[in-house]
N, C-alpha and C. Protein backbone atom coordinates (compact mmCIF):
# COMPACT_ATOMS: atom_id res chain seq x y z
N UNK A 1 1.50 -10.22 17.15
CA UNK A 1 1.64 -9.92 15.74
C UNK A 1 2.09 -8.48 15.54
N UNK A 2 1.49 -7.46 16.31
CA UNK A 2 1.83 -6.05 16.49
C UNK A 2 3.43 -6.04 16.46
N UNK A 3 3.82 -6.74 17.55
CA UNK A 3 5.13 -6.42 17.83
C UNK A 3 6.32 -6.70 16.96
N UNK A 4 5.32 -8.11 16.08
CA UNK A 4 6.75 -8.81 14.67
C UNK A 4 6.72 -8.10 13.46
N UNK A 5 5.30 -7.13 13.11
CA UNK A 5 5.36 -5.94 12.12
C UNK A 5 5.88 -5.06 12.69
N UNK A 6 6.19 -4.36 13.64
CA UNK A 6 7.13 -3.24 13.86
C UNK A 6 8.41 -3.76 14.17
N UNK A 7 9.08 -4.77 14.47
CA UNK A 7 10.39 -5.40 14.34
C UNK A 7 10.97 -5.65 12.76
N UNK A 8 9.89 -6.08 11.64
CA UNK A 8 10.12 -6.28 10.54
C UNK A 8 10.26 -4.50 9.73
N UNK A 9 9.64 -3.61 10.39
CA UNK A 9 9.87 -2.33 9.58
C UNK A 9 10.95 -2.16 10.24
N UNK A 10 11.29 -1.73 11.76
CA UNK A 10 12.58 -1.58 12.14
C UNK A 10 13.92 -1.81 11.72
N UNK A 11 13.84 -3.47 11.54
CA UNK A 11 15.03 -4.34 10.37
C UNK A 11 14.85 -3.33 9.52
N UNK A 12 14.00 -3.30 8.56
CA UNK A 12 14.08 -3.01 7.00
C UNK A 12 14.71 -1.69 7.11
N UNK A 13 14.57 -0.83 8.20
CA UNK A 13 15.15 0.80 7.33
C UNK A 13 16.31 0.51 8.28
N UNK A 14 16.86 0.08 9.20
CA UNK A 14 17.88 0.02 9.80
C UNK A 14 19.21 -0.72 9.12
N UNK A 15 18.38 -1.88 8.14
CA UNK A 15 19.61 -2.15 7.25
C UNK A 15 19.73 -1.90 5.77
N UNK A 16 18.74 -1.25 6.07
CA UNK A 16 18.72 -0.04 4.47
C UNK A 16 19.61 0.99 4.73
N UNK A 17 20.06 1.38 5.85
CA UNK A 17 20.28 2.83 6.11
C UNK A 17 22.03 2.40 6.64
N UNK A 18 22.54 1.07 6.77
CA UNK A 18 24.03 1.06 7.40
C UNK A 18 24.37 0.11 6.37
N UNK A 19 23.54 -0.72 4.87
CA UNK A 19 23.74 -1.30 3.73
C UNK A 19 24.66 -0.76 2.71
N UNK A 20 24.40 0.37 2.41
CA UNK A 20 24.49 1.11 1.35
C UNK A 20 24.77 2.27 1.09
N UNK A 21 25.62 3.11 0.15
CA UNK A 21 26.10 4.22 0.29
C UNK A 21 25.40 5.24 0.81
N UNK A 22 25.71 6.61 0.47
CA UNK A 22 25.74 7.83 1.56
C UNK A 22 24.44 8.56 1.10
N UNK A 23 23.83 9.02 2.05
CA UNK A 23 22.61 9.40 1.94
C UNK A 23 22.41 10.64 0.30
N UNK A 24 21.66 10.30 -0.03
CA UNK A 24 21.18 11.06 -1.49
C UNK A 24 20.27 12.31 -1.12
N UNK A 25 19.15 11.99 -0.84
CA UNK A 25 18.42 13.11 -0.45
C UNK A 25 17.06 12.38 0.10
N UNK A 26 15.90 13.34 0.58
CA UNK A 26 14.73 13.26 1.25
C UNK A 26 13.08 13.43 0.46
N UNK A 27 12.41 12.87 0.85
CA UNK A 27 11.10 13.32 -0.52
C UNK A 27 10.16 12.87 0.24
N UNK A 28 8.86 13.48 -0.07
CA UNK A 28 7.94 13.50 0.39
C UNK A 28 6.79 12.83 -0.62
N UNK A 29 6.12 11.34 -0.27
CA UNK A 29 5.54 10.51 -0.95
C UNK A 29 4.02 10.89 -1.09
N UNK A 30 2.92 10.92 -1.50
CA UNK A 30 1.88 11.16 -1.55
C UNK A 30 0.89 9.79 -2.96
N UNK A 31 0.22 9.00 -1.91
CA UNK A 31 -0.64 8.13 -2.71
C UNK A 31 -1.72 8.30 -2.56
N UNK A 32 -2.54 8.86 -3.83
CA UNK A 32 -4.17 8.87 -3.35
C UNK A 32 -4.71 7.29 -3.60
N UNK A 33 -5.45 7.04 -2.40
CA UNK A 33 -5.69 5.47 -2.33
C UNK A 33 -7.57 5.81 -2.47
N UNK A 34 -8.09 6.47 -2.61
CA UNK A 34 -9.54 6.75 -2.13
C UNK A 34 -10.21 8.37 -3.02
N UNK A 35 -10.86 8.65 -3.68
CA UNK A 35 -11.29 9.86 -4.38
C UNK A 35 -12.44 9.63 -5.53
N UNK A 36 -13.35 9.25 -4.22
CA UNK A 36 -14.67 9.05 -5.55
C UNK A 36 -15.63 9.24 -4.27
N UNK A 37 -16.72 9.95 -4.99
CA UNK A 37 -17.75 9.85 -3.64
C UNK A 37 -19.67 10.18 -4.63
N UNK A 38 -20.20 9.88 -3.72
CA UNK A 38 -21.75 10.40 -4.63
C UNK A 38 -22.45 10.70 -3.72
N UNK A 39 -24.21 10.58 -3.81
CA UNK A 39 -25.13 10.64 -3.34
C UNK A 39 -25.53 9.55 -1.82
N UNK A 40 -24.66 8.21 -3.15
CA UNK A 40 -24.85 6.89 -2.28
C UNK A 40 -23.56 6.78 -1.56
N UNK A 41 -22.91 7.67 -1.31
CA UNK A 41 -20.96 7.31 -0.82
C UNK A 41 -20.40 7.00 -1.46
N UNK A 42 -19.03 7.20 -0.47
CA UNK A 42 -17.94 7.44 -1.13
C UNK A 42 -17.23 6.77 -0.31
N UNK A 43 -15.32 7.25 -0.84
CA UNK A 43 -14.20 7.19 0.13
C UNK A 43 -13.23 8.57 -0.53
N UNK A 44 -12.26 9.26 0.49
CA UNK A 44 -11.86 9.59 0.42
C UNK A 44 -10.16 9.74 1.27
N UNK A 45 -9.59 9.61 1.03
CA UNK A 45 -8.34 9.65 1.55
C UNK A 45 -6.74 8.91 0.95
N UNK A 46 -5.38 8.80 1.71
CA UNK A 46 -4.21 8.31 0.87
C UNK A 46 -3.38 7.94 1.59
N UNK A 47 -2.40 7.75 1.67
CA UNK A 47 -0.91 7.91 2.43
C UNK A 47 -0.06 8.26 2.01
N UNK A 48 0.63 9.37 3.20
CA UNK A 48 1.93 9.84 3.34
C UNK A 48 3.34 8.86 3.40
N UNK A 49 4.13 9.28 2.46
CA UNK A 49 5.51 8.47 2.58
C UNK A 49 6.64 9.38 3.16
N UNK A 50 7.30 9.48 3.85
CA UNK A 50 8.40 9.94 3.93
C UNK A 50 9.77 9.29 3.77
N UNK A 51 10.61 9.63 2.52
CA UNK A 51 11.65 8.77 2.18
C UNK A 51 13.64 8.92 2.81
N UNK A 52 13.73 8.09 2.37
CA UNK A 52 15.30 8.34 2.15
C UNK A 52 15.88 7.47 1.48
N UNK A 53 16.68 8.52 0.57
CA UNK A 53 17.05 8.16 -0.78
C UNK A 53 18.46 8.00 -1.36
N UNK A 54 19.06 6.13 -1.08
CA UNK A 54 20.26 6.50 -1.08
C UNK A 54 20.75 6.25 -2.46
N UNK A 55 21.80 6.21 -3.02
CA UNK A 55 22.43 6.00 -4.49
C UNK A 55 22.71 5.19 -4.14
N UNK A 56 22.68 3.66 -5.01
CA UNK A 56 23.15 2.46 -4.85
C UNK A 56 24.64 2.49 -5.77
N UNK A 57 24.16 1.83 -6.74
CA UNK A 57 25.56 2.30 -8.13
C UNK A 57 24.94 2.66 -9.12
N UNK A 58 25.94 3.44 -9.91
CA UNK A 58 25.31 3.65 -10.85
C UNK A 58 23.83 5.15 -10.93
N UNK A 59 22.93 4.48 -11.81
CA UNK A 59 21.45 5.62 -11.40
C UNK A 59 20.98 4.67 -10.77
N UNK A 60 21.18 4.24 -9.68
CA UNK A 60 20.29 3.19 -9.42
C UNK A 60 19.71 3.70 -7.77
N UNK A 61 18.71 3.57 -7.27
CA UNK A 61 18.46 3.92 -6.14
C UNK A 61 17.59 3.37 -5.30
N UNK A 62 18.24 3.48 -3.69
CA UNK A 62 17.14 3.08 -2.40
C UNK A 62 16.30 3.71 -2.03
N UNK A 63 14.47 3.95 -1.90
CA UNK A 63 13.97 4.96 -0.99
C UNK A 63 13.34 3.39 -0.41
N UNK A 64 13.50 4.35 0.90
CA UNK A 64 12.71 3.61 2.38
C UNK A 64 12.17 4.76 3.23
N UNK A 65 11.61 3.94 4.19
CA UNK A 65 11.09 5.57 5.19
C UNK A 65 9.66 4.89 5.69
N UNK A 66 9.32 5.64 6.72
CA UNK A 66 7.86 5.16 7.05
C UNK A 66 6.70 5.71 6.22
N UNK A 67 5.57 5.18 6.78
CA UNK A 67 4.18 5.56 6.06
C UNK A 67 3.31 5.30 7.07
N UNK A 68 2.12 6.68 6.35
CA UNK A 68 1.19 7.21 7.25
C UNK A 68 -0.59 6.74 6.61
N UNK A 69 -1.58 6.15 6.35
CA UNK A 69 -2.25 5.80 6.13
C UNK A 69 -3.71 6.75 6.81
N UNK A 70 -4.43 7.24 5.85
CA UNK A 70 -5.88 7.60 6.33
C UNK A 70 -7.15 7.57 5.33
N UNK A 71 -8.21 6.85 5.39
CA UNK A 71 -9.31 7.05 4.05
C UNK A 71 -10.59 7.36 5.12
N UNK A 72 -11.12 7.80 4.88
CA UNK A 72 -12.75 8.59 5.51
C UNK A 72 -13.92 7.83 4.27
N UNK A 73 -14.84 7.07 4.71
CA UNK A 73 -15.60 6.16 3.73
C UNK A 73 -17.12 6.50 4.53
N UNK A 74 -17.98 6.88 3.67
CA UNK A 74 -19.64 6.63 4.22
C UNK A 74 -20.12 6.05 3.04
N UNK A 75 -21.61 5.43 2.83
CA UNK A 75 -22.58 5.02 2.67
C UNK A 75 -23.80 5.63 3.01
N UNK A 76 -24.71 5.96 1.93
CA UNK A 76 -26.07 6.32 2.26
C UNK A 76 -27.12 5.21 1.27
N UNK A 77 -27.52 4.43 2.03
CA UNK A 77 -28.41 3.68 1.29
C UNK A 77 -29.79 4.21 1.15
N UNK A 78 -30.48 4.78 0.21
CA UNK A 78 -31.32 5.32 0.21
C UNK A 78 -32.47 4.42 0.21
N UNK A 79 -32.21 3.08 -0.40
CA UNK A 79 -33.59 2.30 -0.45
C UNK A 79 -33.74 1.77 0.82
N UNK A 80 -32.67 1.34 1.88
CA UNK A 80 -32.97 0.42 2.90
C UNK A 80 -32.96 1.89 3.93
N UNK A 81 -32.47 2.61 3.71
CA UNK A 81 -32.42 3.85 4.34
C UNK A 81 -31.32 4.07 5.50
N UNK A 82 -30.14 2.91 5.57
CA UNK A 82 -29.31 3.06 6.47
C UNK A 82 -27.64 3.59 5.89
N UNK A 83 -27.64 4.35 7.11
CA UNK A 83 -26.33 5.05 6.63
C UNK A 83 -25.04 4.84 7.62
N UNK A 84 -24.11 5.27 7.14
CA UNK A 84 -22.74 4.65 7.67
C UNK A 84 -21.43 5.41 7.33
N UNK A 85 -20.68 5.66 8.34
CA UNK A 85 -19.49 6.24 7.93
C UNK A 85 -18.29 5.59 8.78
N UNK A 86 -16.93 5.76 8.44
CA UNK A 86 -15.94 5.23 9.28
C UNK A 86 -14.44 5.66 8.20
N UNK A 87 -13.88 5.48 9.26
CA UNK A 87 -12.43 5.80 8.92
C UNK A 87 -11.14 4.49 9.05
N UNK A 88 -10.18 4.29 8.09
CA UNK A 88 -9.04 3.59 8.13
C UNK A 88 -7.90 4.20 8.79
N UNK A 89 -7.62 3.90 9.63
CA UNK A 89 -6.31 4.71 10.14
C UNK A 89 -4.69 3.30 9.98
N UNK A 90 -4.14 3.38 9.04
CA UNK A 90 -2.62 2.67 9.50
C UNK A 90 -1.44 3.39 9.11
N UNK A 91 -0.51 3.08 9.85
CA UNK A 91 1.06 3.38 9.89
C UNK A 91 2.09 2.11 8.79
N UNK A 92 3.15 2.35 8.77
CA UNK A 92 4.05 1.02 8.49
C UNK A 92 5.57 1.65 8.24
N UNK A 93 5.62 0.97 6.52
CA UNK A 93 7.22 1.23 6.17
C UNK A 93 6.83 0.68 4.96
N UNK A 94 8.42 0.69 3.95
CA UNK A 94 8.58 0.56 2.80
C UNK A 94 9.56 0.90 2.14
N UNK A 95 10.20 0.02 1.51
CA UNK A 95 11.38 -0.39 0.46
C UNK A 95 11.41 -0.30 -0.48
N UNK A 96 11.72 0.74 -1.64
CA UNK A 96 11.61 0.35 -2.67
C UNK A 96 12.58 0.33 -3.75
N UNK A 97 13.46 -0.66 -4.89
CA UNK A 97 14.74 0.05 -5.15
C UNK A 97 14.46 0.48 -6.97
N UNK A 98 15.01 1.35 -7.41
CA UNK A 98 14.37 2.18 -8.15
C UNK A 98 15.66 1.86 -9.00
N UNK A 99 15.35 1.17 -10.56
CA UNK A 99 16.42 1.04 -11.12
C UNK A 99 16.74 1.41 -12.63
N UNK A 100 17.16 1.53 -13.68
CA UNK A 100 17.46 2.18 -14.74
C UNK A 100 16.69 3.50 -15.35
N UNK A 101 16.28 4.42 -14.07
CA UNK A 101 14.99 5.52 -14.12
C UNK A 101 14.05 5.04 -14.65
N UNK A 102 13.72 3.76 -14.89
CA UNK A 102 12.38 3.22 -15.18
C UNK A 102 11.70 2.41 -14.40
N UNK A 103 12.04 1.78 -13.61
CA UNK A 103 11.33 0.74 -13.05
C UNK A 103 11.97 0.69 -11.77
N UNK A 104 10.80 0.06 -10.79
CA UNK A 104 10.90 -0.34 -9.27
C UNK A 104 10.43 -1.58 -8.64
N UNK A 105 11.36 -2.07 -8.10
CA UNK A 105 10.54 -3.34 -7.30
C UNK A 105 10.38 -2.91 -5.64
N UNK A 106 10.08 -3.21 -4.99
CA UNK A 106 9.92 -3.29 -3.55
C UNK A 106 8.87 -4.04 -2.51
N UNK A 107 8.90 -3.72 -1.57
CA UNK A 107 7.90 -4.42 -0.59
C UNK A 107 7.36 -3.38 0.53
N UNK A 108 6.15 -3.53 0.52
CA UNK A 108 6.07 -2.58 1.63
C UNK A 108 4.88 -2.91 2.70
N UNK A 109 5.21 -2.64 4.29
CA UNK A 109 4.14 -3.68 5.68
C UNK A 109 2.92 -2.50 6.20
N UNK A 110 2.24 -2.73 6.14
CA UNK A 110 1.61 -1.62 7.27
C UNK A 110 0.74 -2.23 7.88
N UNK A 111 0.30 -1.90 9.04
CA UNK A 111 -0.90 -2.38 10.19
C UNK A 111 -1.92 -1.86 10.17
N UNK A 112 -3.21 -1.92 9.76
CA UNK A 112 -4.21 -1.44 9.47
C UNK A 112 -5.17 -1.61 10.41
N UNK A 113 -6.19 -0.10 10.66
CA UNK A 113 -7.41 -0.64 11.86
C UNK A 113 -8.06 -0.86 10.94
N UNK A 114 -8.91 -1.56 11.08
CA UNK A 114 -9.52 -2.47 10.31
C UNK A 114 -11.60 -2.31 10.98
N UNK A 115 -12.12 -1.47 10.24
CA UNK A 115 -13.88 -1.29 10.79
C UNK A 115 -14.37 -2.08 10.87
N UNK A 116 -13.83 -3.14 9.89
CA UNK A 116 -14.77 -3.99 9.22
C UNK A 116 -15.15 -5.54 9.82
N UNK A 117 -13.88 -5.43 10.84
CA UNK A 117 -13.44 -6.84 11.85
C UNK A 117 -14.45 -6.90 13.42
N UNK A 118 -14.93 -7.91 13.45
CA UNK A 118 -15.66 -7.17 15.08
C UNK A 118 -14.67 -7.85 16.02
N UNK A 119 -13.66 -8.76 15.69
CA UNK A 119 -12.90 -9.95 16.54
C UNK A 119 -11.39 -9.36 16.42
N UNK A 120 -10.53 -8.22 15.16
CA UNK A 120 -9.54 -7.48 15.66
C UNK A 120 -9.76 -6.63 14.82
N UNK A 121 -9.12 -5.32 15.69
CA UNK A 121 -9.53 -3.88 15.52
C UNK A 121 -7.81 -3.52 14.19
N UNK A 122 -6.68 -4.02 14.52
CA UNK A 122 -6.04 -4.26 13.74
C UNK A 122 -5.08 -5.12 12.73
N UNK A 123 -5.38 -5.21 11.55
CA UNK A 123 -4.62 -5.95 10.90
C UNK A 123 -3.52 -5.61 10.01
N UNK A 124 -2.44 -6.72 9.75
CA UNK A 124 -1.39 -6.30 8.97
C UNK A 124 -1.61 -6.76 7.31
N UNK A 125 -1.12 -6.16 6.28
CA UNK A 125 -0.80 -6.17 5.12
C UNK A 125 0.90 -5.77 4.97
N UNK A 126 0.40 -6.99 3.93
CA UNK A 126 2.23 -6.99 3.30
C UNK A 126 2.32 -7.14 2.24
N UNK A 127 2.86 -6.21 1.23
CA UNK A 127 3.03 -5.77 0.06
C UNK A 127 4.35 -6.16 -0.59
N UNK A 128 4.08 -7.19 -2.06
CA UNK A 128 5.54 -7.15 -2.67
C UNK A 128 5.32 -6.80 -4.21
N UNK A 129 5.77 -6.22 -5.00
CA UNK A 129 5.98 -5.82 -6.49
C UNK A 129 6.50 -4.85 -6.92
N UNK A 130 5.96 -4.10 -7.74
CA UNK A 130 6.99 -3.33 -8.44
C UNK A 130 6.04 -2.86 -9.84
N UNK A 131 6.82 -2.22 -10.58
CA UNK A 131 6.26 -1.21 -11.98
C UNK A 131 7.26 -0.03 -11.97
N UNK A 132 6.44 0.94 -12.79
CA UNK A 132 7.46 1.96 -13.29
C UNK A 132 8.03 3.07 -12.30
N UNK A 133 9.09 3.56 -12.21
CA UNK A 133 9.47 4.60 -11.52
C UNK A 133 9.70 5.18 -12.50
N UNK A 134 9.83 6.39 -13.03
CA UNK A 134 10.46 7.82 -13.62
C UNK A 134 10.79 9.35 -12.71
N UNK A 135 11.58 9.51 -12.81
CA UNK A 135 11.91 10.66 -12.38
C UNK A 135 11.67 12.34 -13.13
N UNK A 136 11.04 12.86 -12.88
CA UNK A 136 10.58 14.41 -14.12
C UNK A 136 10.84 14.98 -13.37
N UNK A 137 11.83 15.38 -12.22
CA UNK A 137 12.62 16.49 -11.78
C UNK A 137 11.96 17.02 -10.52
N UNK A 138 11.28 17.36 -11.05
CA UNK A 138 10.40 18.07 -9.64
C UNK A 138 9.22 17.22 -8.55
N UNK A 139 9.23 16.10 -9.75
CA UNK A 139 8.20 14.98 -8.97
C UNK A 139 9.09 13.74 -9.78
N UNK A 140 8.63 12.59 -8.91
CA UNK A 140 8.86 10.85 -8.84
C UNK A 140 8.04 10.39 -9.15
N UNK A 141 7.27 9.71 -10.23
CA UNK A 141 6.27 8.91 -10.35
C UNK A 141 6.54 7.49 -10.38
N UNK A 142 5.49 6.66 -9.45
CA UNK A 142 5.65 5.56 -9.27
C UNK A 142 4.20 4.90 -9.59
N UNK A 143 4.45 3.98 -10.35
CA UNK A 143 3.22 3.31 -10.71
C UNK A 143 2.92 1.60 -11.32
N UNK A 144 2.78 0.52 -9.85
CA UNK A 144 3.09 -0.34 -10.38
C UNK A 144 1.67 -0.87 -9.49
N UNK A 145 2.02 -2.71 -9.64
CA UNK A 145 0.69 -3.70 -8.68
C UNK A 145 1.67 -4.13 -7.95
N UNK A 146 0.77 -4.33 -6.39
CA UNK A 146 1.23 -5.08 -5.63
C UNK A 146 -0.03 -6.47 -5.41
N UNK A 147 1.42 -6.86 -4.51
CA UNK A 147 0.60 -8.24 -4.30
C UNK A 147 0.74 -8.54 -2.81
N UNK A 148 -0.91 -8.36 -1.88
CA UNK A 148 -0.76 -8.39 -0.07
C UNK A 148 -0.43 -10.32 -0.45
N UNK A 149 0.86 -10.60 0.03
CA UNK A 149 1.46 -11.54 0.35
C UNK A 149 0.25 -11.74 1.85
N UNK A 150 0.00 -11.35 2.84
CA UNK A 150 -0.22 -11.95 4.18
C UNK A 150 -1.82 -12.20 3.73
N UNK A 151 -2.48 -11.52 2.81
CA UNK A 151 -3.90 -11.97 2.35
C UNK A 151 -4.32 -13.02 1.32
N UNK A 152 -2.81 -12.90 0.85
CA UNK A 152 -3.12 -14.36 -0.18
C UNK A 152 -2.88 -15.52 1.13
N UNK A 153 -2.31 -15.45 2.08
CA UNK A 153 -2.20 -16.40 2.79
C UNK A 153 -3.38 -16.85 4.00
N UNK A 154 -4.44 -15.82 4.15
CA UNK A 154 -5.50 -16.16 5.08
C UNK A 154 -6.23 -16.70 4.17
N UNK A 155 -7.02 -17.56 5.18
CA UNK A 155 -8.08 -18.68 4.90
C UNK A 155 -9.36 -17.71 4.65
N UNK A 156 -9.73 -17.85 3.60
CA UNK A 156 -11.43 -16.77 3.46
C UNK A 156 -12.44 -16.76 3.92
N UNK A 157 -12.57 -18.30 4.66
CA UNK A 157 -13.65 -18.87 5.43
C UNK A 157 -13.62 -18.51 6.66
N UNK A 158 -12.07 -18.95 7.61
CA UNK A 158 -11.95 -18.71 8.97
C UNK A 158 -11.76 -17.56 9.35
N UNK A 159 -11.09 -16.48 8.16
CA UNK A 159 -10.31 -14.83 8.69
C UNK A 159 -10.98 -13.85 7.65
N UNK A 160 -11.28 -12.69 8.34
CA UNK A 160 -11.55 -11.76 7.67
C UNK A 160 -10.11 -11.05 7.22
N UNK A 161 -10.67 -11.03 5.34
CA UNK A 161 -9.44 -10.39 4.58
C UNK A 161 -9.19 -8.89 5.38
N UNK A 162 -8.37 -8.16 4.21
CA UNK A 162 -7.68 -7.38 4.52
C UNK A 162 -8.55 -5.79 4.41
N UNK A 163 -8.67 -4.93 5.14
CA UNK A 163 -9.30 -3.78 5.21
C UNK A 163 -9.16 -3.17 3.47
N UNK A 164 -8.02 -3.47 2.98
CA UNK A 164 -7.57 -2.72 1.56
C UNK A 164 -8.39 -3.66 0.44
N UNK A 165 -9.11 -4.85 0.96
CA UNK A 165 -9.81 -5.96 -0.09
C UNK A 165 -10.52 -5.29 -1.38
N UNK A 166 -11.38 -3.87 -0.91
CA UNK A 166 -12.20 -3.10 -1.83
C UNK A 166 -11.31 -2.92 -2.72
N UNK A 167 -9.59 -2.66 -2.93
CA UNK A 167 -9.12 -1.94 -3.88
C UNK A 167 -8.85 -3.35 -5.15
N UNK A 168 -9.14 -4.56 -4.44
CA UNK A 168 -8.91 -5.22 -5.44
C UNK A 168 -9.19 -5.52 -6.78
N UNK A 169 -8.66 -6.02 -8.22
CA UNK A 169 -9.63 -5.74 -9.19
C UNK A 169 -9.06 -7.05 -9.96
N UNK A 170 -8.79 -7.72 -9.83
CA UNK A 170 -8.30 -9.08 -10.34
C UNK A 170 -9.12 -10.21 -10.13
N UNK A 171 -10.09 -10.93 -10.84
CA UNK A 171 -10.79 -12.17 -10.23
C UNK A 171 -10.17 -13.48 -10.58
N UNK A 172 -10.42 -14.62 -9.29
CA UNK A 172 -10.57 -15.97 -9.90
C UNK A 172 -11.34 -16.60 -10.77
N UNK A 173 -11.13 -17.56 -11.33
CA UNK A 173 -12.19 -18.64 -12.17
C UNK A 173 -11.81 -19.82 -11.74
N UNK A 174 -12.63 -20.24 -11.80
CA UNK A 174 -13.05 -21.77 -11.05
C UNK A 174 -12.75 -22.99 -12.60
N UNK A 175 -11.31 -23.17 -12.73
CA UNK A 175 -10.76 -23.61 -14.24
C UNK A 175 -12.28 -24.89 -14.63
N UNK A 176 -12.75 -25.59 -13.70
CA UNK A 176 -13.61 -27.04 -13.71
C UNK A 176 -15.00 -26.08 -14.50
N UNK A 177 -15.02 -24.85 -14.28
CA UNK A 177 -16.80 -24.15 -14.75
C UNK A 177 -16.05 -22.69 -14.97
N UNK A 178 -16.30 -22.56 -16.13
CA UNK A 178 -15.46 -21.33 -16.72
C UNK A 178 -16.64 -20.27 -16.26
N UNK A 179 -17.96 -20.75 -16.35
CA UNK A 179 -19.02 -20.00 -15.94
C UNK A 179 -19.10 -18.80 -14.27
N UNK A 180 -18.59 -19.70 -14.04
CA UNK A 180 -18.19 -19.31 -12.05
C UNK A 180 -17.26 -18.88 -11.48
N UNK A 181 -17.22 -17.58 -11.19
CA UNK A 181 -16.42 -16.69 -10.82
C UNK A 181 -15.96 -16.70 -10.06
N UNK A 182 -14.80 -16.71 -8.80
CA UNK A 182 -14.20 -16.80 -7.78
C UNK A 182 -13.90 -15.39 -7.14
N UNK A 183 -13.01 -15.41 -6.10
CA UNK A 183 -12.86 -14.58 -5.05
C UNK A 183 -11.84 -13.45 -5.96
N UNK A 184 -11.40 -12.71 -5.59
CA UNK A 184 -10.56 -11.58 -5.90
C UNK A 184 -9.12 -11.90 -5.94
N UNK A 185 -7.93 -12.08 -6.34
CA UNK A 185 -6.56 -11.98 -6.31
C UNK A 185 -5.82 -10.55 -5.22
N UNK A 186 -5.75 -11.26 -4.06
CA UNK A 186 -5.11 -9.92 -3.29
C UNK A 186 -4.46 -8.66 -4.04
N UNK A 187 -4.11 -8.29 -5.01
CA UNK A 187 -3.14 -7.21 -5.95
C UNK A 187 -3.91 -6.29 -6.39
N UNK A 188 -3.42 -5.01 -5.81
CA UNK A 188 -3.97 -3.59 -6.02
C UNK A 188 -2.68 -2.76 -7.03
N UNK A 189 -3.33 -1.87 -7.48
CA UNK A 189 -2.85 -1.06 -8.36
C UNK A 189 -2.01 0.16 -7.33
N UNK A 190 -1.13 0.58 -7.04
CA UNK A 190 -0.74 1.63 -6.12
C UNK A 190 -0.19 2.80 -7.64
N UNK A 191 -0.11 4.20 -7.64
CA UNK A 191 0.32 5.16 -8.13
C UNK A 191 0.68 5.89 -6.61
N UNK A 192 2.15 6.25 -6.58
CA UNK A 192 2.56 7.21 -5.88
C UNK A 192 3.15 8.57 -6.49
N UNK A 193 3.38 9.76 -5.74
CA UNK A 193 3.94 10.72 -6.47
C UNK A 193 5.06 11.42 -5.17
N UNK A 194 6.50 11.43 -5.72
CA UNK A 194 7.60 11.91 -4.90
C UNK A 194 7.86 12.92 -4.97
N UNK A 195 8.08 13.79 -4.27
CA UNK A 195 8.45 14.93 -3.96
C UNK A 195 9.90 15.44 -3.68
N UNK A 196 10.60 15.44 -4.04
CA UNK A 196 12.04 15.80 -3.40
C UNK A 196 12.21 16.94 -2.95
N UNK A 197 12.81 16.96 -1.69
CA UNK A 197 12.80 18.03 -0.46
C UNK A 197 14.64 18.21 -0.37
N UNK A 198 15.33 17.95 -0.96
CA UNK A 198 16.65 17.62 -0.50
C UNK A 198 17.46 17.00 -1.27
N UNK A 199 18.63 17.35 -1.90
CA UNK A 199 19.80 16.77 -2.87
C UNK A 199 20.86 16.97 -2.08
């Protein structure tokens, strides 16, 4: 599985990068994924994007580039009295095409270690959607939902979901008992912020 997520990022910036016109410029991505903490724990941490940014037609534009993943998470349970800390470490990639300075669709893979698994240490997520892009000159704001395509597709019973499951905020209902709540909808909220290093 390792080897068909780094073949699938490989493809993606390799025919992003011999697709489409002449390189635009470079930017530096920053997503806080993690920034709340207390008495009882927290998480803290985000990922790094590094882009490249080509002009399609028009204002219309490609960023792709890899990504760097890190969140630092503890727990202090004060009533049972056990405590806990651990870290997310993943890498990947990401596509995204950025079109009338308002809006973006894309997809984006990363491989995640995963604490939470005792049977694999890493798993993949795969990201597809989109929301707003704007450009304010000195920064890129990006702010849309995605949807982990590879977690809507595991079984909940046989596989442990996806390390990113906490960020979810979407529930099922069980249409037969409006009363009874279901599992989570894989789709997280992402806000990124771009940096441009290069015109």
């Amino acid at each position: 599985m390792k080897s068909k997520l780094v073949l699938l990022v490989v493809t993606i910036f390799l025919s992003a990068q011999f697709s489409y016109g002449q390189m635009y410029g470079k930017e530096i991505g920053i997503e806080v994924t993690g920034a709340s903490g207390s008495n009882l724990g927290g998480v803290l941490g985000g990922v790094l994007k590094f882009s490249f940014v080509s002009e399609t037609v028009g204002e219309n534009f490609l960023a792709f580039g890899p990504s760097v993943r890190y969140q630092y998470f503890w727990s202090n349970n004060s009533y049972t009295g056990i405590q806990a800390n651990g870290s997310i470490l993943g890498f990947g990639g990401y596509l995204h095409y950025r079109f009338f300075n308002w809006f973006y669709v894309g997809t984006e893979a990363e491989y995640i270690q995963n604490p939470f698994n005792q049977f694999s240490n890493w798993t993949p997520v795969g990201f597809v959607g989109g929301g707003i892009h704007k450009d304010f000159g000195f920064v890129h704001l990006n702010a849309g939902l995605m949807y982990d395509v590879i977690d809507g597709l595991r079984d909940p019973f046989s596989q442990v979901s996806s390390p990113l499951a906490n960020n979810y905020f979407i529930r099922k209902q069980n249409p037969s008992n409006q009363t009874q709540v279901g599992g989570y909808i894989p789709v997280i909220a992402r806000i990124t912020f771009f940096f441009p290093l290069a015109r």
